[in-house]
N, C-alpha and C. Protein backbone atom coordinates (compact mmCIF):
# COMPACT_ATOMS: atom_id res chain seq x y z
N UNK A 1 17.65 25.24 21.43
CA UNK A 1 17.81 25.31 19.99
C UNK A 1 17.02 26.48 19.44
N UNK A 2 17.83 27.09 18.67
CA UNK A 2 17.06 28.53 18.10
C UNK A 2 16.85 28.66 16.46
N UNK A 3 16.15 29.36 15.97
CA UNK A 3 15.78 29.39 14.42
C UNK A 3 17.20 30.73 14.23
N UNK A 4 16.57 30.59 12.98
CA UNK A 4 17.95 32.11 12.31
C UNK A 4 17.12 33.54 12.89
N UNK A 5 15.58 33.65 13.50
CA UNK A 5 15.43 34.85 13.42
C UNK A 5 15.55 34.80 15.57
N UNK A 6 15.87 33.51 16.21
CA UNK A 6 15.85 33.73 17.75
C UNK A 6 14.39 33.30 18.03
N UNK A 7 13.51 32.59 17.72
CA UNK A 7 12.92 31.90 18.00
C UNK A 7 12.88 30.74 18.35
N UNK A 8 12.25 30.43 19.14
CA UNK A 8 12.55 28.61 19.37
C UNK A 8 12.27 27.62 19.06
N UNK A 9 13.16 26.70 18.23
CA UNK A 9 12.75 25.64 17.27
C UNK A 9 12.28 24.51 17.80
N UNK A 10 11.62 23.82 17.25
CA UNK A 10 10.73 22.29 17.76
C UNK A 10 11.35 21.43 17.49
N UNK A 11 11.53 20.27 18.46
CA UNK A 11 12.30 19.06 17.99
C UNK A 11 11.39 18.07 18.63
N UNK A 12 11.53 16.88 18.19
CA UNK A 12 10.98 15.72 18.38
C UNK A 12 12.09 14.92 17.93
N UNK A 13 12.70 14.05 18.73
CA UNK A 13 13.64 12.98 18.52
C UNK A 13 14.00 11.83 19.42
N UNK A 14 14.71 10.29 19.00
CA UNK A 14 15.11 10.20 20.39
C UNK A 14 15.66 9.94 21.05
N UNK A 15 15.29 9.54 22.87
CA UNK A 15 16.06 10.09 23.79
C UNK A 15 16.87 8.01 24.16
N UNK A 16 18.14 8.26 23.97
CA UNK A 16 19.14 7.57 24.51
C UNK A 16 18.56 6.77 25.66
N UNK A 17 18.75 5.31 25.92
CA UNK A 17 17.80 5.00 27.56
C UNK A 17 19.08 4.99 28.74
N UNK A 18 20.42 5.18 28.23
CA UNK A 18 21.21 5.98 29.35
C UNK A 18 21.06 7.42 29.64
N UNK A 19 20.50 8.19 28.69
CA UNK A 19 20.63 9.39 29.37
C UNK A 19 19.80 9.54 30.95
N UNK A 20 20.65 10.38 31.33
CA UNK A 20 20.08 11.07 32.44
C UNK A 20 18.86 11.89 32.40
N UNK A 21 18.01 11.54 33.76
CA UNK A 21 16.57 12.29 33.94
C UNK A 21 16.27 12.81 35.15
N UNK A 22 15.88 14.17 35.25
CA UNK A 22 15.53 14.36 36.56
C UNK A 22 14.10 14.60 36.95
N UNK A 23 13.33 13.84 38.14
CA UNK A 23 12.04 13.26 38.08
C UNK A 23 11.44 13.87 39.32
N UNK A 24 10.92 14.83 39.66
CA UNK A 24 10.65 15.29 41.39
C UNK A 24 11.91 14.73 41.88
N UNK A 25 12.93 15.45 41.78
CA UNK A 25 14.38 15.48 42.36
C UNK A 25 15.00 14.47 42.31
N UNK A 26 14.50 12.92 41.42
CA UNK A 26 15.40 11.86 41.50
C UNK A 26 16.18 12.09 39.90
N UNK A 27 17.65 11.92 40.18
CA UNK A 27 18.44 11.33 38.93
C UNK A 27 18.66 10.11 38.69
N UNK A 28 18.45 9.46 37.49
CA UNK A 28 18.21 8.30 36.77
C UNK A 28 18.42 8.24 35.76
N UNK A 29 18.95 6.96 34.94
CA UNK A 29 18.79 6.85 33.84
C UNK A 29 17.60 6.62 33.04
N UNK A 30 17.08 7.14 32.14
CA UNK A 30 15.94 7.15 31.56
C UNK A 30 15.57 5.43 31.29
N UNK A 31 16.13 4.66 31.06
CA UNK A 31 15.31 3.29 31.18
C UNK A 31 14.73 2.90 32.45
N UNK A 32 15.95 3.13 33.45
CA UNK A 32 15.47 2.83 34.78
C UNK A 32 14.24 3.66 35.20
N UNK A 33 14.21 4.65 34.98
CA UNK A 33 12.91 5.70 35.26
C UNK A 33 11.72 4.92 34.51
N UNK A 34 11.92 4.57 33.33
CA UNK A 34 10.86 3.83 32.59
C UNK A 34 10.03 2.47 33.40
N UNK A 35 11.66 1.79 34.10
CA UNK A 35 10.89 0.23 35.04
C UNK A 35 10.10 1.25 35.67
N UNK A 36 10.21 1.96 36.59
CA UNK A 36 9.46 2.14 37.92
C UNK A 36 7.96 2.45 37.04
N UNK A 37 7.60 2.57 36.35
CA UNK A 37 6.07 2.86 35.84
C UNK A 37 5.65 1.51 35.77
N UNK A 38 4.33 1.39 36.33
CA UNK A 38 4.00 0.33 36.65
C UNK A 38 2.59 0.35 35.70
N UNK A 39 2.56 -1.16 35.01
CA UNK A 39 1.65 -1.51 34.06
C UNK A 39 0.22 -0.70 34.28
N UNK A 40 -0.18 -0.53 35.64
CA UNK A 40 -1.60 0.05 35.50
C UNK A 40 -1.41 1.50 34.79
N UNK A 41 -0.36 2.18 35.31
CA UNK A 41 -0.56 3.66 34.69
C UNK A 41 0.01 3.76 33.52
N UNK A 42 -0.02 2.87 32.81
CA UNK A 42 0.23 2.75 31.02
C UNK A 42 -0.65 3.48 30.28
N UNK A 43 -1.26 4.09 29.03
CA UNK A 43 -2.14 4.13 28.51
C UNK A 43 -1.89 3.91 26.95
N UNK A 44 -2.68 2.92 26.24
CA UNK A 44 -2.56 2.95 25.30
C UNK A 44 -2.90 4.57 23.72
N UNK A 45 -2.02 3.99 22.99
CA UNK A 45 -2.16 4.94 21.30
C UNK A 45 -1.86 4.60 20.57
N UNK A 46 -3.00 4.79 19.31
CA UNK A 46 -3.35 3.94 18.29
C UNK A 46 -2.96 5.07 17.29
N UNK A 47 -1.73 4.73 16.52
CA UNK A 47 -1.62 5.84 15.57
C UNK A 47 -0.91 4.97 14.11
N UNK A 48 -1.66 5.32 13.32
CA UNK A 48 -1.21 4.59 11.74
C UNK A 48 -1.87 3.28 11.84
N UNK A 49 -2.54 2.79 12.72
CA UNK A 49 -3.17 2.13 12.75
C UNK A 49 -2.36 0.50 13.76
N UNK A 50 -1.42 1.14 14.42
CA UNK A 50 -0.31 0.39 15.15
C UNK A 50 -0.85 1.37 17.11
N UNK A 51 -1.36 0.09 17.99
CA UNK A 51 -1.62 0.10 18.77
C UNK A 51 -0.07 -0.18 20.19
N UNK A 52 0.24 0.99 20.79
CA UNK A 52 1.18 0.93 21.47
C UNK A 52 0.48 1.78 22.81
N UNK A 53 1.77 1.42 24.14
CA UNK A 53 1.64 1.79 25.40
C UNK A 53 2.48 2.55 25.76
N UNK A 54 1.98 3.52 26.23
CA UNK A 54 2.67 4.75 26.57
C UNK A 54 2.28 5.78 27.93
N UNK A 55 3.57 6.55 28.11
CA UNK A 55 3.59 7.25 29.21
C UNK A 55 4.01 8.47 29.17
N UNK A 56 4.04 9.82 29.30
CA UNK A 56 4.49 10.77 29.14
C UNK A 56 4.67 11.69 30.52
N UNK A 57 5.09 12.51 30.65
CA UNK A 57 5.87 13.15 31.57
C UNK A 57 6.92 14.12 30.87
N UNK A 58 6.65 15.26 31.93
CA UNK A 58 8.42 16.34 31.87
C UNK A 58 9.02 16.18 32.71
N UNK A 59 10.37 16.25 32.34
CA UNK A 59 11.37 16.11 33.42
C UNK A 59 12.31 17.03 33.02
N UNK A 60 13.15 17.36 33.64
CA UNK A 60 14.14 17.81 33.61
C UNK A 60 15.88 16.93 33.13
N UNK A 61 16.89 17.78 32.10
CA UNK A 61 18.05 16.55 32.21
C UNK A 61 19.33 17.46 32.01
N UNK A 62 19.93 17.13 32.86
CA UNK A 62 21.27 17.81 33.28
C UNK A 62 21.99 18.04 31.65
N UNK A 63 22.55 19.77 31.80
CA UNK A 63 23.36 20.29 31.04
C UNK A 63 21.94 20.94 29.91
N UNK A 64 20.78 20.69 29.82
CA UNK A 64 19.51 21.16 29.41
C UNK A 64 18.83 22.15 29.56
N UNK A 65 18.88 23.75 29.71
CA UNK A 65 18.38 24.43 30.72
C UNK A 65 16.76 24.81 29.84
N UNK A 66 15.92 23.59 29.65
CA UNK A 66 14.98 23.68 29.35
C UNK A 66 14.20 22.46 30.12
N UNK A 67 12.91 22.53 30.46
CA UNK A 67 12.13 21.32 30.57
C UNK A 67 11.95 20.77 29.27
N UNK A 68 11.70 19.43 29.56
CA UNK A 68 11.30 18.40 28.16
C UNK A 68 10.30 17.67 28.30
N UNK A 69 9.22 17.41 27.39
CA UNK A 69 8.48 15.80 27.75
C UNK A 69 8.98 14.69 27.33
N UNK A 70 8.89 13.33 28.26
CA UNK A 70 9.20 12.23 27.28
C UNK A 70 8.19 11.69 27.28
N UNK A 71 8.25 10.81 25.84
CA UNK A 71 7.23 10.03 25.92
C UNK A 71 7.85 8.06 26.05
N UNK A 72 7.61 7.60 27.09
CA UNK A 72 7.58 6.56 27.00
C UNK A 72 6.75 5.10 26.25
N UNK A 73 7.54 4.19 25.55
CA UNK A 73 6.58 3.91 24.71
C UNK A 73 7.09 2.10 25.50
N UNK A 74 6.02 1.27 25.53
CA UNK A 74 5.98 0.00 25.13
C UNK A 74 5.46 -0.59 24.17
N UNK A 75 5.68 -1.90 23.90
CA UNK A 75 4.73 -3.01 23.06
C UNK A 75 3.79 -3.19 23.60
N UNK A 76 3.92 -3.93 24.65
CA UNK A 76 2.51 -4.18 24.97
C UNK A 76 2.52 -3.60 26.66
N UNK A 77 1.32 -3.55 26.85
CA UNK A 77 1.13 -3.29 28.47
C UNK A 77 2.62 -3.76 29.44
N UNK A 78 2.37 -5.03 29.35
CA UNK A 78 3.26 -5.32 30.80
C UNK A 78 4.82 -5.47 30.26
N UNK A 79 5.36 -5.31 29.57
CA UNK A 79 6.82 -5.46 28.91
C UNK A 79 7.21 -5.04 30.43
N UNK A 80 8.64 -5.37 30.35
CA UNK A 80 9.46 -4.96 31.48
C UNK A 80 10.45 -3.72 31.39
N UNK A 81 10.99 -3.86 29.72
CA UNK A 81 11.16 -2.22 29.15
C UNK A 81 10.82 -1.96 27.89
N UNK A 82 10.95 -0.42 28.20
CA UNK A 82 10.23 -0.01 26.83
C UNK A 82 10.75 -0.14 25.50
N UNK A 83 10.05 -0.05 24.54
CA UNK A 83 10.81 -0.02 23.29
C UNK A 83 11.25 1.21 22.34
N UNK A 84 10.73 2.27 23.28
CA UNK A 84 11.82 3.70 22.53
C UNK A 84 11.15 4.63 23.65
N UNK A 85 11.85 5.62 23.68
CA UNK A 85 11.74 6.67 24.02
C UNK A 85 11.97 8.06 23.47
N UNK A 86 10.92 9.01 23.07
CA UNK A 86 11.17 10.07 22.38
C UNK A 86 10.86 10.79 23.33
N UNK A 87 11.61 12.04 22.91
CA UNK A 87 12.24 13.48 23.57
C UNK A 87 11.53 14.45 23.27
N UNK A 88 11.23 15.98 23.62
CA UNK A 88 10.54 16.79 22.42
C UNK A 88 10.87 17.88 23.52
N UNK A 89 10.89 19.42 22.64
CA UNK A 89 10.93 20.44 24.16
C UNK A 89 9.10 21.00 23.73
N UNK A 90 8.38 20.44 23.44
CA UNK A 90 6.82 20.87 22.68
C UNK A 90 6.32 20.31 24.13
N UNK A 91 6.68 20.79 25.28
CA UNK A 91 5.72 20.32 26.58
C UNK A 91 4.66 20.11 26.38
N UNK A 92 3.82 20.94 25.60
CA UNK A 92 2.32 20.97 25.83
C UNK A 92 1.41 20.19 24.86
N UNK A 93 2.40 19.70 23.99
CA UNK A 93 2.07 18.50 22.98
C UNK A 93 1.46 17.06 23.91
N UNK A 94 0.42 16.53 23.18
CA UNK A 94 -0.25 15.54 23.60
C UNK A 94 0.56 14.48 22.90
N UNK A 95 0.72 13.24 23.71
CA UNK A 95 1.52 11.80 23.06
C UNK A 95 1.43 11.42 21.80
N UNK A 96 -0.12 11.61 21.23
CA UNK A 96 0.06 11.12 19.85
C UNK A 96 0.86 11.82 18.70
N UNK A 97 0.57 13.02 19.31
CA UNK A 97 0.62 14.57 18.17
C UNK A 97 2.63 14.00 17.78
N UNK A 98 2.59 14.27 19.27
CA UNK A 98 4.34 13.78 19.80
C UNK A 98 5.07 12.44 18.74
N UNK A 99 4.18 11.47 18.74
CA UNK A 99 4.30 10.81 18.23
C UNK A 99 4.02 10.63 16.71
N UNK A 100 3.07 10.95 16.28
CA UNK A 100 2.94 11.20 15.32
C UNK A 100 4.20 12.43 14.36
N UNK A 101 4.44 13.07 14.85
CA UNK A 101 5.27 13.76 14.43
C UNK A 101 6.81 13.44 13.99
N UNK A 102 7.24 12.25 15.14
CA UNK A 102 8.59 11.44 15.05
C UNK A 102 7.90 10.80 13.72
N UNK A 103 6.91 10.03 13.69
CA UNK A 103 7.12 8.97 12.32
C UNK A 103 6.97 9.80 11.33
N UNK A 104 6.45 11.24 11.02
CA UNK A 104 6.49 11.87 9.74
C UNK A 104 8.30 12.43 9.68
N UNK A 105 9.20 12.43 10.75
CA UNK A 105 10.23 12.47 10.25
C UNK A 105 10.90 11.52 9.84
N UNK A 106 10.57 10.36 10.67
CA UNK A 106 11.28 9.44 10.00
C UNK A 106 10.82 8.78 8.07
N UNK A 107 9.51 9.11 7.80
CA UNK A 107 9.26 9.16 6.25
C UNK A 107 9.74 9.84 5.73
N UNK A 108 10.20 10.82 6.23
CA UNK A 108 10.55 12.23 5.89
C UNK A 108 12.03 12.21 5.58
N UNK A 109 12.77 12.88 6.79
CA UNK A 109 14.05 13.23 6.88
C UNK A 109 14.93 12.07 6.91
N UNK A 110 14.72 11.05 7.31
CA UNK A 110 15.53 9.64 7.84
C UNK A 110 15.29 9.30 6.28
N UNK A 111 14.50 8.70 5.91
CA UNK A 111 14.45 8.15 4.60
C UNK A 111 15.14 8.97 3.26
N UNK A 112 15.37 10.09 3.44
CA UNK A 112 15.98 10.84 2.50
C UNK A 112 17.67 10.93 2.39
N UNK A 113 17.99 10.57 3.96
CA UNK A 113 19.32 10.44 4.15
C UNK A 113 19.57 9.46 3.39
N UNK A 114 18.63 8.49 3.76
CA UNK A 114 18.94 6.97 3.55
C UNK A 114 18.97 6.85 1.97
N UNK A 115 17.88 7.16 1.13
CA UNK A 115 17.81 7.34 -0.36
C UNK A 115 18.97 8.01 -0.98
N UNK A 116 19.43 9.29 -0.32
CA UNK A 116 20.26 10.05 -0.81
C UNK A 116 21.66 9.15 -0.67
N UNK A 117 21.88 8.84 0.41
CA UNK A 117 23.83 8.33 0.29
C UNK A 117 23.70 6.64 -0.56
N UNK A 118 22.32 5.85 -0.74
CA UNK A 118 22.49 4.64 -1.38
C UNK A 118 22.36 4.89 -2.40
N UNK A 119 21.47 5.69 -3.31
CA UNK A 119 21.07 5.87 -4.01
C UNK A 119 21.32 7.42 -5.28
N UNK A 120 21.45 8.37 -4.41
CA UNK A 120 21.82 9.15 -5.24
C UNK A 120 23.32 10.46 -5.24
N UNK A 121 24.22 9.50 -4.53
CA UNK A 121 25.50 9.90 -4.15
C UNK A 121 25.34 11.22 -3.93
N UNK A 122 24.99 11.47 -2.02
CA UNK A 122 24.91 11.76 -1.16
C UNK A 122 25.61 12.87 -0.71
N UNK A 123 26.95 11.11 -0.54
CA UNK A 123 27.95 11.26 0.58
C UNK A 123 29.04 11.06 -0.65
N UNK A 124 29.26 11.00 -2.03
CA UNK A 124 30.13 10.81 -3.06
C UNK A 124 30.42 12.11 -3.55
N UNK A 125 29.96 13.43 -2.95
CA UNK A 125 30.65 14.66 -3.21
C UNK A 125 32.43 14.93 -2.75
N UNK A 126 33.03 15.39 -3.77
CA UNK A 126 34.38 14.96 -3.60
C UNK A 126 34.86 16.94 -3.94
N UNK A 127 33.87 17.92 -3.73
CA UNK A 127 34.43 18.75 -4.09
C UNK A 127 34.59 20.14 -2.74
N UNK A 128 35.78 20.88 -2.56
CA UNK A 128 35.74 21.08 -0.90
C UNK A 128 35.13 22.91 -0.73
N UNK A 129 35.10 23.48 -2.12
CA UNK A 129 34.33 24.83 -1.38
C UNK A 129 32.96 24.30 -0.78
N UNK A 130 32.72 25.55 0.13
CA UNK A 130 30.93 25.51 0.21
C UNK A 130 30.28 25.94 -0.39
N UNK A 131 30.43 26.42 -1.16
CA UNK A 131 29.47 26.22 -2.42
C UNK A 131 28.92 24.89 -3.14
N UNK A 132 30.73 24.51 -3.88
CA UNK A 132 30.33 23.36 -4.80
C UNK A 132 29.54 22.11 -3.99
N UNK A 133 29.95 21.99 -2.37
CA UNK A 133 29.13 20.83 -1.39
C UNK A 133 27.93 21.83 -0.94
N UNK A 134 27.47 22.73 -1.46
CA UNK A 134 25.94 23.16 -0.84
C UNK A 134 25.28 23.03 -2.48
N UNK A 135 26.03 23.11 -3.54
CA UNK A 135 25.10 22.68 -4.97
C UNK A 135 24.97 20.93 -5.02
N UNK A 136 26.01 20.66 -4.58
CA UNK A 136 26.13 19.03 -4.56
C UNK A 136 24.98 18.45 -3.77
N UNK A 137 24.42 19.41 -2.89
CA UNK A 137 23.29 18.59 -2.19
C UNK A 137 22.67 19.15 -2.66
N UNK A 138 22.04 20.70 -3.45
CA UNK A 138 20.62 21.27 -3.57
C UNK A 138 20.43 19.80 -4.65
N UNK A 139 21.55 19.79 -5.69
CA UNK A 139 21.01 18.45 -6.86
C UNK A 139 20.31 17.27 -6.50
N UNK A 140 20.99 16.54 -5.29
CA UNK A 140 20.69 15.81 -4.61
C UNK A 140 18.98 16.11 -4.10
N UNK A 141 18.94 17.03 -3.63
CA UNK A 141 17.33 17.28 -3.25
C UNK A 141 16.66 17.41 -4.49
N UNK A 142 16.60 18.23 -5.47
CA UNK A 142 16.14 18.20 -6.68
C UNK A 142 16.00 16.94 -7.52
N UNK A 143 16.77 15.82 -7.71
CA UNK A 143 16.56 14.24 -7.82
C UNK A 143 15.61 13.64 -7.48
N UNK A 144 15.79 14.05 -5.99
CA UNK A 144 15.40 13.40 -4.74
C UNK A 144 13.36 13.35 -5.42
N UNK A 145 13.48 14.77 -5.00
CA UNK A 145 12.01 15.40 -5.66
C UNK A 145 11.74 14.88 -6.71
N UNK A 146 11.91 14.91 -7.56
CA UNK A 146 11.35 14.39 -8.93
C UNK A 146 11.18 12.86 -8.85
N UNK A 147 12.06 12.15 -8.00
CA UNK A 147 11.46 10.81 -8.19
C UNK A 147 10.54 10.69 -7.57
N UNK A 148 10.53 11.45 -6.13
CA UNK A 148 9.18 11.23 -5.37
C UNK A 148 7.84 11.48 -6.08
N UNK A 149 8.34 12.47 -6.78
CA UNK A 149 7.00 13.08 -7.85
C UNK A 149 6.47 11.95 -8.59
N UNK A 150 7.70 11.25 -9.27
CA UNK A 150 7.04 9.88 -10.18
C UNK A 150 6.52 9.25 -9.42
N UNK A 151 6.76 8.75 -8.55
CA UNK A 151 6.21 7.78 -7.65
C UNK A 151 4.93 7.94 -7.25
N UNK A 152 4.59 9.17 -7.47
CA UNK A 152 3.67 9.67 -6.33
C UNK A 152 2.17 9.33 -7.95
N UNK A 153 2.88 9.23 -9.09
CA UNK A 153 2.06 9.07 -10.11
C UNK A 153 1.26 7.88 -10.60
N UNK A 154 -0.38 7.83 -10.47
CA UNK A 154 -1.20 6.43 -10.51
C UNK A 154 -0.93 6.06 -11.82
N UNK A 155 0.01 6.61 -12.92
CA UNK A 155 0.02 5.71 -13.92
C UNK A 155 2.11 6.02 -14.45
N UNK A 156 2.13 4.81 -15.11
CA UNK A 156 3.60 4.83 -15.15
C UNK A 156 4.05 5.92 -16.49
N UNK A 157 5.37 6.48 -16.39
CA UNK A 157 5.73 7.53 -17.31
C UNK A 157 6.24 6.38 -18.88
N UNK A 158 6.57 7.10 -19.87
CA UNK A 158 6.87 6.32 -20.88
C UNK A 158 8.49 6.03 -20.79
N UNK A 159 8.80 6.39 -20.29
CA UNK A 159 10.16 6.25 -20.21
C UNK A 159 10.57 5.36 -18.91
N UNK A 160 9.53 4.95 -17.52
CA UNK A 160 9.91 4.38 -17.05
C UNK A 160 9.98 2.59 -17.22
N UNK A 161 8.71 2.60 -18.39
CA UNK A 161 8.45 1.18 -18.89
C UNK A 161 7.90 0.45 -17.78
N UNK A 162 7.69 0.63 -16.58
CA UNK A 162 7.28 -0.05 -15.38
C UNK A 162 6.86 0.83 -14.57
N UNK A 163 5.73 0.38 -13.43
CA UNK A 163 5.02 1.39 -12.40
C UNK A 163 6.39 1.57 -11.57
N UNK A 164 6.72 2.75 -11.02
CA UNK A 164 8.21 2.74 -9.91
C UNK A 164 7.87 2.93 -8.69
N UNK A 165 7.66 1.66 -7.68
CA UNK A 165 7.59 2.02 -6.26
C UNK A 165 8.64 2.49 -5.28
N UNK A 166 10.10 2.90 -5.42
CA UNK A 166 10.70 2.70 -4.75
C UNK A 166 12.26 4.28 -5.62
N UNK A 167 13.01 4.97 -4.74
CA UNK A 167 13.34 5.57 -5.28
C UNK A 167 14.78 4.71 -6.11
N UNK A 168 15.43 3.71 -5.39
CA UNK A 168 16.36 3.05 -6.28
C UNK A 168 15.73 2.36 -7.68
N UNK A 169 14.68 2.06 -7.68
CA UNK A 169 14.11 1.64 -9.19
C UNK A 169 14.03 2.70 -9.63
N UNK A 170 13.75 3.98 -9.59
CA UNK A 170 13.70 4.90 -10.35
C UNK A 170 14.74 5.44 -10.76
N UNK A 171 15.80 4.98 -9.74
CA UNK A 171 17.15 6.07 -10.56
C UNK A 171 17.63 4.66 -11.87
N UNK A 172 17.38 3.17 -11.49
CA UNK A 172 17.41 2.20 -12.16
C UNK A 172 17.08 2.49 -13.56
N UNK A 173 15.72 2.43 -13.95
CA UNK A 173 14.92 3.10 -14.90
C UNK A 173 15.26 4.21 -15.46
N UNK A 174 16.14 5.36 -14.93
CA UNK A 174 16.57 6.70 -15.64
C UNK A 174 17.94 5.84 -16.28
N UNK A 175 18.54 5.00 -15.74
CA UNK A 175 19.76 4.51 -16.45
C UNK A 175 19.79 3.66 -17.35
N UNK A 176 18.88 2.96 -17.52
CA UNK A 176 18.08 2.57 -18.64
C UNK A 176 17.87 3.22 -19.34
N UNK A 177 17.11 4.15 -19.62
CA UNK A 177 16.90 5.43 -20.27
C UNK A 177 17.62 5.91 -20.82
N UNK A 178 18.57 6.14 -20.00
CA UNK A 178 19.55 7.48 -20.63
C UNK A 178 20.87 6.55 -21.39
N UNK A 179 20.48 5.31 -20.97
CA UNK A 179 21.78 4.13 -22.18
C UNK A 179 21.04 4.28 -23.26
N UNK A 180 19.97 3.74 -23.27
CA UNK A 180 18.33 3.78 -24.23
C UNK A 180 18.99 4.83 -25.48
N UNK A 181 18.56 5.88 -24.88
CA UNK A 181 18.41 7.23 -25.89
C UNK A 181 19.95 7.78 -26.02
N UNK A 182 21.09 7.53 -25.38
CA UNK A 182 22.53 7.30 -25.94
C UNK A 182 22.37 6.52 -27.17
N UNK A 183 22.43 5.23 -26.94
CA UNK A 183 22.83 4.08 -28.29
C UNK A 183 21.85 4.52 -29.05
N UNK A 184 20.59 5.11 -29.08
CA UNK A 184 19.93 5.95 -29.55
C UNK A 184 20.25 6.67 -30.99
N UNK A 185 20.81 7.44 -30.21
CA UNK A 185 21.80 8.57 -30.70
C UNK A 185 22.41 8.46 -31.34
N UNK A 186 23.72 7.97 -30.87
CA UNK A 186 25.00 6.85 -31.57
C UNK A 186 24.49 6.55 -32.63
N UNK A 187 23.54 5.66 -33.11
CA UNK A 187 22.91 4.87 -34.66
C UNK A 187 22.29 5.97 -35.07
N UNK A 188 21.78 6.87 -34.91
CA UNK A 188 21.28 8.03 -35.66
C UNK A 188 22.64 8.60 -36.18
N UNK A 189 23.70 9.16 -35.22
CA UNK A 189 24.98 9.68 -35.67
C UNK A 189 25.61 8.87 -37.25
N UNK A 190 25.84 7.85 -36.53
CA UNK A 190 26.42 6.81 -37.87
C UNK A 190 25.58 6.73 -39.06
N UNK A 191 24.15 6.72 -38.77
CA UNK A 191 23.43 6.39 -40.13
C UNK A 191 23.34 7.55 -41.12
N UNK A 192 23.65 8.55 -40.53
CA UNK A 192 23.72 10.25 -41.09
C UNK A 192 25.42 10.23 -41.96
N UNK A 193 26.09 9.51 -41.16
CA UNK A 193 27.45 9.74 -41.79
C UNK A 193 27.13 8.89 -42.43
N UNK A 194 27.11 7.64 -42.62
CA UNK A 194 26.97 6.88 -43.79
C UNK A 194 26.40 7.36 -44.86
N UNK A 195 25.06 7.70 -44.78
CA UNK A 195 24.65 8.30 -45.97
C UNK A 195 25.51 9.59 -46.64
N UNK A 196 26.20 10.35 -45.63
CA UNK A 196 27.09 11.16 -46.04
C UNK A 196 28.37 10.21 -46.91
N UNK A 197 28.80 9.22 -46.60
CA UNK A 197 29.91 8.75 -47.47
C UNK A 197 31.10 8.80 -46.82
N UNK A 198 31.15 9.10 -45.43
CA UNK A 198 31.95 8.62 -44.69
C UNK A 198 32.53 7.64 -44.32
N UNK A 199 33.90 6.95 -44.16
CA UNK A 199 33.87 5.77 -43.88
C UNK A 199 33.86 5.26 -42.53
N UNK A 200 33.96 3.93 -42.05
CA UNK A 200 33.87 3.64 -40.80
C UNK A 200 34.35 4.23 -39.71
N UNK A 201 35.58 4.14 -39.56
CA UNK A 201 36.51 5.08 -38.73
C UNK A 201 36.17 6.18 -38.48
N UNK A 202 36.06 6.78 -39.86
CA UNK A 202 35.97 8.36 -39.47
C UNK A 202 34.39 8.38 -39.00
N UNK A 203 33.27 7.86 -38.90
CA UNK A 203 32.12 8.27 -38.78
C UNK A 203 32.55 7.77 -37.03
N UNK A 204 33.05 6.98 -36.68
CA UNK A 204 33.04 6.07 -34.83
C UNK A 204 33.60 7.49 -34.46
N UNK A 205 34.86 7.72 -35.18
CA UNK A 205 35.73 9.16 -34.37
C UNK A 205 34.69 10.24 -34.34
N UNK A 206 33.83 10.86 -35.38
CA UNK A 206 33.05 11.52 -35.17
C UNK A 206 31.80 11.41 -34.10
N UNK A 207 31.54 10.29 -33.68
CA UNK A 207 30.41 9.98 -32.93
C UNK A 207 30.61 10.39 -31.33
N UNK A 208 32.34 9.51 -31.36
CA UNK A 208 32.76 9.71 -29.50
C UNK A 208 33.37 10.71 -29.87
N UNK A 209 33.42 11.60 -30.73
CA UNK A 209 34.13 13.01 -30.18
C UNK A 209 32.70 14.11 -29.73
N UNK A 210 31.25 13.86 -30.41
CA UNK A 210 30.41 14.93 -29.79
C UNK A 210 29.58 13.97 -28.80
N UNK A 211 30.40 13.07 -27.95
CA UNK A 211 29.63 12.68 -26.64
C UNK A 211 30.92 12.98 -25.64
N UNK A 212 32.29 13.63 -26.15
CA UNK A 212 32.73 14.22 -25.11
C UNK A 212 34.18 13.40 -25.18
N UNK A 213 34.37 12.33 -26.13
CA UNK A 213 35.40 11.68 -26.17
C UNK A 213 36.92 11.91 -27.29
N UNK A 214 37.26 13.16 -27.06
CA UNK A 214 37.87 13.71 -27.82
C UNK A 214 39.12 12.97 -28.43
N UNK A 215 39.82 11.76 -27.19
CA UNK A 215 41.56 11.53 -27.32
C UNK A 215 41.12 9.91 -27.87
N UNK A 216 39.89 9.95 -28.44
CA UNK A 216 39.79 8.63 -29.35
C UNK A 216 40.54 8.53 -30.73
N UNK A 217 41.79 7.72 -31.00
CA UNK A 217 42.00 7.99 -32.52
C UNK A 217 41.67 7.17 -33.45
């Protein structure tokens, strides 16, 4: 994997327990490679404050023409298999670093997918240049950001009316809002025509025609 200038990019992700591994000349599937490690040569890592067992090694894996480390992970010491296995081509990375690095993507990049297609229509772009689907997501990131920003704030905004832990309460709270300061609006509109001497009708037609509702009669 290469950057835009031909450098070589870092990955940490992970590895499938069918894929194939090649180990001082044995091929295997990476779970099966995992049984043969035997409980003594486990070593535990304590990272986020979550105590796990682990094993690391490079190997080699067909159609790859790079070495890789994996890191093998258990629950506890003697499990019989492991409970994930991550990939990385960062050979010279130590297990935690390794590790540590997968869970800042998964806060990271995984959770943003996840926020973005439930939460702030994602995957609801319906328009086919690349452009209009590369603005459709910068918005999406720009959203994205600003709620994190609220969130990230020890006291609540005036408009959210509540502390917001979570990015679906926050887009919650903007829709609130933005009905809020609509109907808002709306009774300011009408109370202006009234005093003008307008009558009913004509002040409603005037109201949904400057929110965009022109074929109201």
């Amino acid at each position: 994997m290469k950057n835009a200038d031909g450098t070589e990019r870092g990955y940490v992700g992970d590895l499938k327990f069918n894929r194939l591994v090649v180990f001082k000349g044995v091929k295997q599937q990476a779970v099966e490679f995992a049984k043969t490690i035997p409980p003594a040569d486990r070593k535990s890592v304590t990272v986020d404050g979550m105590k796990q067992w682990y094993l690391t090694v490079c190997v080699k894996m067909p159609n790859i023409d790079h070495k890789v480390r994996i890191v093998i992970l258990w629950k506890y010491k003697n499990d019989a298999e492991p409970r994930k296995i991550l990939v990385t081509n960062k050979i010279h990375w130590h297990a935690d670093r390794i590790i540590e690095t997968y869970r800042c993507r998964w806060t990271g990049t995984e959770t943003f997918h996840r926020e973005g297609k439930q939460e702030l229509g994602l995957e609801d772009c319906q328009l086919r240049s690349d452009v209009g689907q590369t603005r459709h997501i910068y918005c999406v990131f720009l959203a994205h950001s600003l709620l994190v920003r609220e969130l990230d704030k020890t006291s609540m905004s005036e408009w959210a009316c509540v502390k917001l832990s979570t990015i679906g309460e926050g887009c919650r709270a903007l829709l609130r809002e933005s009905l809020r300061s609509l109907i808002g609006w709306v009774m300011e509109q009408m109370e202006g025509a009234m005093e003008a001497g307008a009558n009913r009708t004509l002040r409603l037609i005037r109201v949904f025609r400057r929110i965009g509702l022109h074929d109201v009669r």
